[in-house]
Protein backbone atom coordinates (compact mmCIF):
# COMPACT_ATOMS: atom_id res chain seq x y z
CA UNK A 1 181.06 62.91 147.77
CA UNK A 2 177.40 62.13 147.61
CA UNK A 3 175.50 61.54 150.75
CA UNK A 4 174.91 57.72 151.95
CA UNK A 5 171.68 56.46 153.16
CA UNK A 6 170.88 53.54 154.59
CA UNK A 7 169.63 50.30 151.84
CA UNK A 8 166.34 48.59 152.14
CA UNK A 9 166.64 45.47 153.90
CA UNK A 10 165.71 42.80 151.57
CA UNK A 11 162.41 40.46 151.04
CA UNK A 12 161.74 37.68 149.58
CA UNK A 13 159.05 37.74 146.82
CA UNK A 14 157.23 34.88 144.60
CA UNK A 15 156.64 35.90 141.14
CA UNK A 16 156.44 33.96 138.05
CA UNK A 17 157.97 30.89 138.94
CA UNK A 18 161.03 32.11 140.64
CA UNK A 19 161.70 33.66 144.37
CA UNK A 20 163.55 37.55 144.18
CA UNK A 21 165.53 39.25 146.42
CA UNK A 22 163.77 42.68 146.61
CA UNK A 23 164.70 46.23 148.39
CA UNK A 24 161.44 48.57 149.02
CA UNK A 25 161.21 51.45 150.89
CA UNK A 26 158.57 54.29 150.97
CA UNK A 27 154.61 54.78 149.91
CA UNK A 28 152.90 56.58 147.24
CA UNK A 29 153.30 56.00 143.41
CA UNK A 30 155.74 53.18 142.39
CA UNK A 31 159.22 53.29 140.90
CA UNK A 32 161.11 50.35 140.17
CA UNK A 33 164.65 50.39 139.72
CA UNK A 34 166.12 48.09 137.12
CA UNK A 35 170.07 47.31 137.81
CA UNK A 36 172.29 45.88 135.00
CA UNK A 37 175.27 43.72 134.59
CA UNK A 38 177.08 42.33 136.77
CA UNK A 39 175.54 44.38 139.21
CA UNK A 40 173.07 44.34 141.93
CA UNK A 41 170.03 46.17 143.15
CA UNK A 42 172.31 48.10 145.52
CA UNK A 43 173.85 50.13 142.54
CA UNK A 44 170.60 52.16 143.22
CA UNK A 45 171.68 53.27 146.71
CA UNK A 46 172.00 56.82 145.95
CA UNK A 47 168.56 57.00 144.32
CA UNK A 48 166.18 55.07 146.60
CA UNK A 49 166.32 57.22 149.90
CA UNK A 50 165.90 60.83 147.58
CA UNK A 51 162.77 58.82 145.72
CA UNK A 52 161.69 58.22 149.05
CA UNK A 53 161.71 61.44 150.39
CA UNK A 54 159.73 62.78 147.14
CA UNK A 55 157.06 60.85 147.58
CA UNK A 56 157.46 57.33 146.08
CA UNK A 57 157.37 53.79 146.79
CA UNK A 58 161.02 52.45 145.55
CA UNK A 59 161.23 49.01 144.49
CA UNK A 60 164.74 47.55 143.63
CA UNK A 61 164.99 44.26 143.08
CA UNK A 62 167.96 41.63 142.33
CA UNK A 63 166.47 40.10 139.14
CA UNK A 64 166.86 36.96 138.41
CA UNK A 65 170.28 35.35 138.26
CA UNK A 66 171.82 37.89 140.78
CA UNK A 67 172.11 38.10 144.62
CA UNK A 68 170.00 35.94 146.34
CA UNK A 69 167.24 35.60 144.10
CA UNK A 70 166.62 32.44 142.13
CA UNK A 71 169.22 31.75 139.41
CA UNK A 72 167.01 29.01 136.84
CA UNK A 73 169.47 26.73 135.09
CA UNK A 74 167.95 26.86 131.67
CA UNK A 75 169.32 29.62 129.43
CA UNK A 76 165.81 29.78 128.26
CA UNK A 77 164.44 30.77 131.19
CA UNK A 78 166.43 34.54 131.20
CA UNK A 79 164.62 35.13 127.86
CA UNK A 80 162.63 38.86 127.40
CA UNK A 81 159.58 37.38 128.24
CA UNK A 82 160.93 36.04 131.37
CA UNK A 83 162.58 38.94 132.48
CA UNK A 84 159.61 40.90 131.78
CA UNK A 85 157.42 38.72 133.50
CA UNK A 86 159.11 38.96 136.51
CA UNK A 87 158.55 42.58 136.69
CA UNK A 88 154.76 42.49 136.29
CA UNK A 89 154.74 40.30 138.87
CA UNK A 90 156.63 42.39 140.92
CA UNK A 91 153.63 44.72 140.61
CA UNK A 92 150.83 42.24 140.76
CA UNK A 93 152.21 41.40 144.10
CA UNK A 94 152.37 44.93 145.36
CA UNK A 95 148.69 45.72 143.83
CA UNK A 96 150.03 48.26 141.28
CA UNK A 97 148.03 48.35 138.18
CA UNK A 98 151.29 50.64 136.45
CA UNK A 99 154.86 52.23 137.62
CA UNK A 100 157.53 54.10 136.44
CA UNK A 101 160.68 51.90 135.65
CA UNK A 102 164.23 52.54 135.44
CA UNK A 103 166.71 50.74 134.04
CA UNK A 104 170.56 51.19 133.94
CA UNK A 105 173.17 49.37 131.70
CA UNK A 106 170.99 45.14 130.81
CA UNK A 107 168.25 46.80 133.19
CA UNK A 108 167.48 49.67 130.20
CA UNK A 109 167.22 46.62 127.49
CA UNK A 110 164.49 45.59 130.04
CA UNK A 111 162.56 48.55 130.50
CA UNK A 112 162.62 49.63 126.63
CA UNK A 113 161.32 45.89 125.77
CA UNK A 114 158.65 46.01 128.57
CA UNK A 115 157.27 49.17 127.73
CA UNK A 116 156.50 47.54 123.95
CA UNK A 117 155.37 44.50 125.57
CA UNK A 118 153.32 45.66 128.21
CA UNK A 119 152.62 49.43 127.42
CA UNK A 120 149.34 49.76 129.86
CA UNK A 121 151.69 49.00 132.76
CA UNK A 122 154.40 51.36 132.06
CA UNK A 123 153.46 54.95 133.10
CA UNK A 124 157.03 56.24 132.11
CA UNK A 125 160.50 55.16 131.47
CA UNK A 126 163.86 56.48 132.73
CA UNK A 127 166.89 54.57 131.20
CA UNK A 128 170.35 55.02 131.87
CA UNK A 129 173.03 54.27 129.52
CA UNK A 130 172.33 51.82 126.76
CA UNK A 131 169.80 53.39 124.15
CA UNK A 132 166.97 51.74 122.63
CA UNK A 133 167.99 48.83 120.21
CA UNK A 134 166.76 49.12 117.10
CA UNK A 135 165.37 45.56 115.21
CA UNK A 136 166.99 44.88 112.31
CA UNK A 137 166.67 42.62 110.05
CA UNK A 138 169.91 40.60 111.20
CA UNK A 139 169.60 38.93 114.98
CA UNK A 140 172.11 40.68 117.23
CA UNK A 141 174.20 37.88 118.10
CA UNK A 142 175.14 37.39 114.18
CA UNK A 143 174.96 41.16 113.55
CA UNK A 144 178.08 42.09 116.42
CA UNK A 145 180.08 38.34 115.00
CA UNK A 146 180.07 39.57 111.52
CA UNK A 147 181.42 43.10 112.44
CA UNK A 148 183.08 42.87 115.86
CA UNK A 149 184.52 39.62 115.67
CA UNK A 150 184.49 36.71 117.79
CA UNK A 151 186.37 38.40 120.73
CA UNK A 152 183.53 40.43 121.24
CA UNK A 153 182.69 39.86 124.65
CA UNK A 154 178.61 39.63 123.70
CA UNK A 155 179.31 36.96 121.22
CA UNK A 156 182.39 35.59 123.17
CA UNK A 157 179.61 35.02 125.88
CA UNK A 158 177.27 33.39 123.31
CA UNK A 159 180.30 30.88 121.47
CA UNK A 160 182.09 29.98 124.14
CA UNK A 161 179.42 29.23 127.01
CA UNK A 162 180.69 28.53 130.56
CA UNK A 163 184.63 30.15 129.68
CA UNK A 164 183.98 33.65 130.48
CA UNK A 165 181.73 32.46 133.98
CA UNK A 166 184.56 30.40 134.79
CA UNK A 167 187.25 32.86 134.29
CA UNK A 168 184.68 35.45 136.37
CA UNK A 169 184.20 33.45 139.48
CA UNK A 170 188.01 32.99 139.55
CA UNK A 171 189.13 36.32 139.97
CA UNK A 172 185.45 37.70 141.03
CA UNK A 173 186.67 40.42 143.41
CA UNK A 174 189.69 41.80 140.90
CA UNK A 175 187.19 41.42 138.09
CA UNK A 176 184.62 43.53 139.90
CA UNK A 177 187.12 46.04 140.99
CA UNK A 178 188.49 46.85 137.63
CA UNK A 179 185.23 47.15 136.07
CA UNK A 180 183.64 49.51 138.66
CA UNK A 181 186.03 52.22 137.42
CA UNK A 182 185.69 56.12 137.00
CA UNK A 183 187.72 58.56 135.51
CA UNK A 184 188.94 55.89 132.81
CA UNK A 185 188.87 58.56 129.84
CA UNK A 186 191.73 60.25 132.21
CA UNK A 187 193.92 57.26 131.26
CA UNK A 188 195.94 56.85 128.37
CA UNK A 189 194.40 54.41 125.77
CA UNK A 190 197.47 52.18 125.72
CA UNK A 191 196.65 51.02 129.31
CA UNK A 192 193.53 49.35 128.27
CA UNK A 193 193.39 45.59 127.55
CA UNK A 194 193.28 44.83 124.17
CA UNK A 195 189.65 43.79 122.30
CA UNK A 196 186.19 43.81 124.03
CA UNK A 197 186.61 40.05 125.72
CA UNK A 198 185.90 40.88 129.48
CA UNK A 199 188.04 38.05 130.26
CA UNK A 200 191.32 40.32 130.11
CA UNK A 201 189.74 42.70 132.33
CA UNK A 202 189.12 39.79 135.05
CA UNK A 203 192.70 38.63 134.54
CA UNK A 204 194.36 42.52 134.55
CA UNK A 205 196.30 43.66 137.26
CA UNK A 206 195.12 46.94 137.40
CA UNK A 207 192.95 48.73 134.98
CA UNK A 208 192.57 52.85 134.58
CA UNK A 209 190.53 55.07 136.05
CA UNK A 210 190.12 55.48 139.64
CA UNK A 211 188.02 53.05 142.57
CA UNK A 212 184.40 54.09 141.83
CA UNK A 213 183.23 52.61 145.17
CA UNK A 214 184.83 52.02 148.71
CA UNK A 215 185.78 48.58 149.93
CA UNK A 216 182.67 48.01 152.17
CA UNK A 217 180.56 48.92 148.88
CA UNK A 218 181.85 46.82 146.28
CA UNK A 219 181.91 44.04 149.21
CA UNK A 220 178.35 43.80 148.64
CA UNK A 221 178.72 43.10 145.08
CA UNK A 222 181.79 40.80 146.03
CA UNK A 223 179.65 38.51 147.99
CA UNK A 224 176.48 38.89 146.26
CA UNK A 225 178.16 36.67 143.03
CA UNK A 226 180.00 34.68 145.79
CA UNK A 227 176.58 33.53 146.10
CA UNK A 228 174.76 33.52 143.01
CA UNK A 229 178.00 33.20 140.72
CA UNK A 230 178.21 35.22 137.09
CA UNK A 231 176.34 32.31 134.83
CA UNK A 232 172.68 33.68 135.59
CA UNK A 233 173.66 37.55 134.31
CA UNK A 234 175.62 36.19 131.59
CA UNK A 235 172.59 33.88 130.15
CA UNK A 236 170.30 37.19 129.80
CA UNK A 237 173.22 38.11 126.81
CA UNK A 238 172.71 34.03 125.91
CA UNK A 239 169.49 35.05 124.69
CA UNK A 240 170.01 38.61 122.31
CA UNK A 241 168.57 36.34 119.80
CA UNK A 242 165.93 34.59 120.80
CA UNK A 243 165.05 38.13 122.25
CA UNK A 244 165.69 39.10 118.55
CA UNK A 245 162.79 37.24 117.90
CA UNK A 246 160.36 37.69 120.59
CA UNK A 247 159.80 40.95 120.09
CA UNK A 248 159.64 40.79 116.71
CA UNK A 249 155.61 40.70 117.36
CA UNK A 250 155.73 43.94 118.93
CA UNK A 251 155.58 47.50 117.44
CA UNK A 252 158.97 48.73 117.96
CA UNK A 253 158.39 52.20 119.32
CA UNK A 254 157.95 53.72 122.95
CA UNK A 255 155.38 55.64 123.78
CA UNK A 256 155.15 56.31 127.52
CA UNK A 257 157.13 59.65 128.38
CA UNK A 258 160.96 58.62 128.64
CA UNK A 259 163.78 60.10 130.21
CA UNK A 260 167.61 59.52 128.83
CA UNK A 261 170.76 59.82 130.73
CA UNK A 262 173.67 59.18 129.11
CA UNK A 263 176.89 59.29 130.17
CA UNK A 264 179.68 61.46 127.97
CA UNK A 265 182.34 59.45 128.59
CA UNK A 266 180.62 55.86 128.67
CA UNK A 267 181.48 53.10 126.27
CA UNK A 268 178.01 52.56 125.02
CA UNK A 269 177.15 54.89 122.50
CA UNK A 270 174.14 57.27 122.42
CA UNK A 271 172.13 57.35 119.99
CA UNK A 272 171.23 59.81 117.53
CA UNK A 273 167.98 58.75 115.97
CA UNK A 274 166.55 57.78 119.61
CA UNK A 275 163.50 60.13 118.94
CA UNK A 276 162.77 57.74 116.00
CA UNK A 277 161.93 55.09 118.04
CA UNK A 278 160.29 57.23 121.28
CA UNK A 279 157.41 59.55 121.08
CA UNK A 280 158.17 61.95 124.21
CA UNK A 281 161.73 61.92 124.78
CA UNK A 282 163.99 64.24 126.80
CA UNK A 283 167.62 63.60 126.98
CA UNK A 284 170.17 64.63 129.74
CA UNK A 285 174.04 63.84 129.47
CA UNK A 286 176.28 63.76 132.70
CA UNK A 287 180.15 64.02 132.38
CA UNK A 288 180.21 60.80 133.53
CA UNK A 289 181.04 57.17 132.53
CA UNK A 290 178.96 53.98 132.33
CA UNK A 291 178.19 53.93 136.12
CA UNK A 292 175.64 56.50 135.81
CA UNK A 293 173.94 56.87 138.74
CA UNK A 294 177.08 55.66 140.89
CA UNK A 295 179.52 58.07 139.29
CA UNK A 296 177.41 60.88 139.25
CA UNK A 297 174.41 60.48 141.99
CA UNK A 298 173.37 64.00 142.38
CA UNK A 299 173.12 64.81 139.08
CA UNK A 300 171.23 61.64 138.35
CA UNK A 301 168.89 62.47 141.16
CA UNK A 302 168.24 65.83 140.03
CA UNK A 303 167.59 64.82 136.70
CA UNK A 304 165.15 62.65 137.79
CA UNK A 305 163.36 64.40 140.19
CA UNK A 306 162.95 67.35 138.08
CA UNK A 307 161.50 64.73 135.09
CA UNK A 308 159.43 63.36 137.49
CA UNK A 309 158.14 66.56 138.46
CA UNK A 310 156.48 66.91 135.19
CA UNK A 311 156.07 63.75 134.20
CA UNK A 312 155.38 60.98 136.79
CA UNK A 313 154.48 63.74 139.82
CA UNK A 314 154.24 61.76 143.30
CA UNK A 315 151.12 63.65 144.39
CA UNK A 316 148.76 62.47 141.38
């Protein structure tokens, strides 16, 4: 069982146009921490107190759409270049020229597009999970239709707008339970849900796999989308193609020194031709699922810490 320290207590922070919610802890050189979908900035809580104690200011925020930060009601407004923005003005309100970011699960899909878009304020990346997505020449939406199907639940999200955030809300604390799982590989297949529409794992009695947190943890999560609901999360995936073309202006290749976790087990693939698309890569796998850094904190932490070492070092 990994040790628990004590969260950030929260601030509130203007930044390009919208208010967030926003744990920070320590001083020295910056790392923010990037969370993903549907989660919250406290699925870092194993990482910020050991980032701390190395040497470096931790910033976590709730991005937009989640916890109490603002949730915009245009889909257009959780575009890349929103999402983005919000981040550099995360460090334009700190006075941080650069940082190191980290992104897990949607918060990775941030963190490779913002090191294209804004390379000079990206000293490094560390991304957890979800690879970087290559640009082809078919938008994404269209791309997963034509070979997943319609019950895919990316373009499920995208066809059928306001269904899956309904279905969400209504059974918010079994949905959230059954998707923070560990151990699913464990399971036999035939207790899975059919197909890839998350709305079967919102409606399923029990899923596989064992609790990955305790009841007073995924309480926070619980009433965290109490409060904000699931639409703002689920409008980032509303925009895969406008995204699609966004950063179609951008060189589509990574630069800044870049850590990969991946988990062995997890349901996102890795990817074998990463190096293609990132110039300094290392790459660490954890016999883990998709909950990286919650299924396997100390391994995560040590992977860091000894990347950051070398890479990022808190005493430059």
């Amino acid at each position: 069982m990994s040790q628990a320290f004590a969260f950030p207590e929260p601030q509130m922070i203007q930044t390009n146009s919208v208010e967030l919610e926003v744990f920070s802890a320590g001083s020295g050189r910056p790392i923010v921490l990037c969370h993903g979908w549907p989660e919250h900035a406290y699925s870092w809580r194993h990482q910020v107190q050991p980032l701390v104690d190395a040497g470096y200011h931790v910033i976590a925020p709730n991005q937009r759409g989640y916890g109490h930060s603002s949730c915009p009601a245009e889909v257009t407004d959780y575009d890349i270049t929103h999402l983005t923005g919000d981040l550099m003005g995360l460090l334009d309100h700190f006075g941080y020229q650069d940082a190191l970011f980290v992104g897990h699960d949607w918060g990775a899909i941030v963190v490779w597009n913002l090191a294209m878009m804004h390379r000079n304020r990206v000293a490094g990346v560390i991304n957890l999970s979800v690879p970087f997505m290559e640009r082809g020449p078919t938008e994404w939406v269209g791309f997963w239709e034509q070979h997943l199907g319609g019950d895919f639940y990316i373009v499920h999200f995208n066809r059928q707008p306001g269904v899956a955030d309904a279905a969400f809300a209504q059974h918010r604390e079994q949905f959230l339970n059954n998707l923070y799982r560990t151990n699913q590989w464990r399971s036999p297949p035939a207790e899975l849900p059919p197909g890839m529409n998350m709305i079967r794992i919102a409606e399923a009695q029990k899923m596989p796999g064992d609790d990955l947190m305790s009841k007073a943890e995924l309480d926070v999560f619980s009433r965290a989308f109490a409060h904000s609901g699931f639409t703002g999360g689920i409008n980032w995936y509303r925009n895969f193609s406008r995204n699609w073309e966004i950063i179609g202006e951008y060189e589509q290749h990574i630069h800044q020194p870049t850590l990969m976790i991946y988990g062995e087990h997890d349901m996102v693939p890795s990817s074998p031709t990463l190096d293609k698309f990132v110039t300094d890569l290392e790459v660490v796998n954890l016999p883990c699922g998709h909950w990286i850094q919650q299924e396997q904190p100390a391994a995560t932490n040590a992977a860091m810490l000894d990347w950051l070492t070398r890479h990022y070092p808190a005493s430059a």
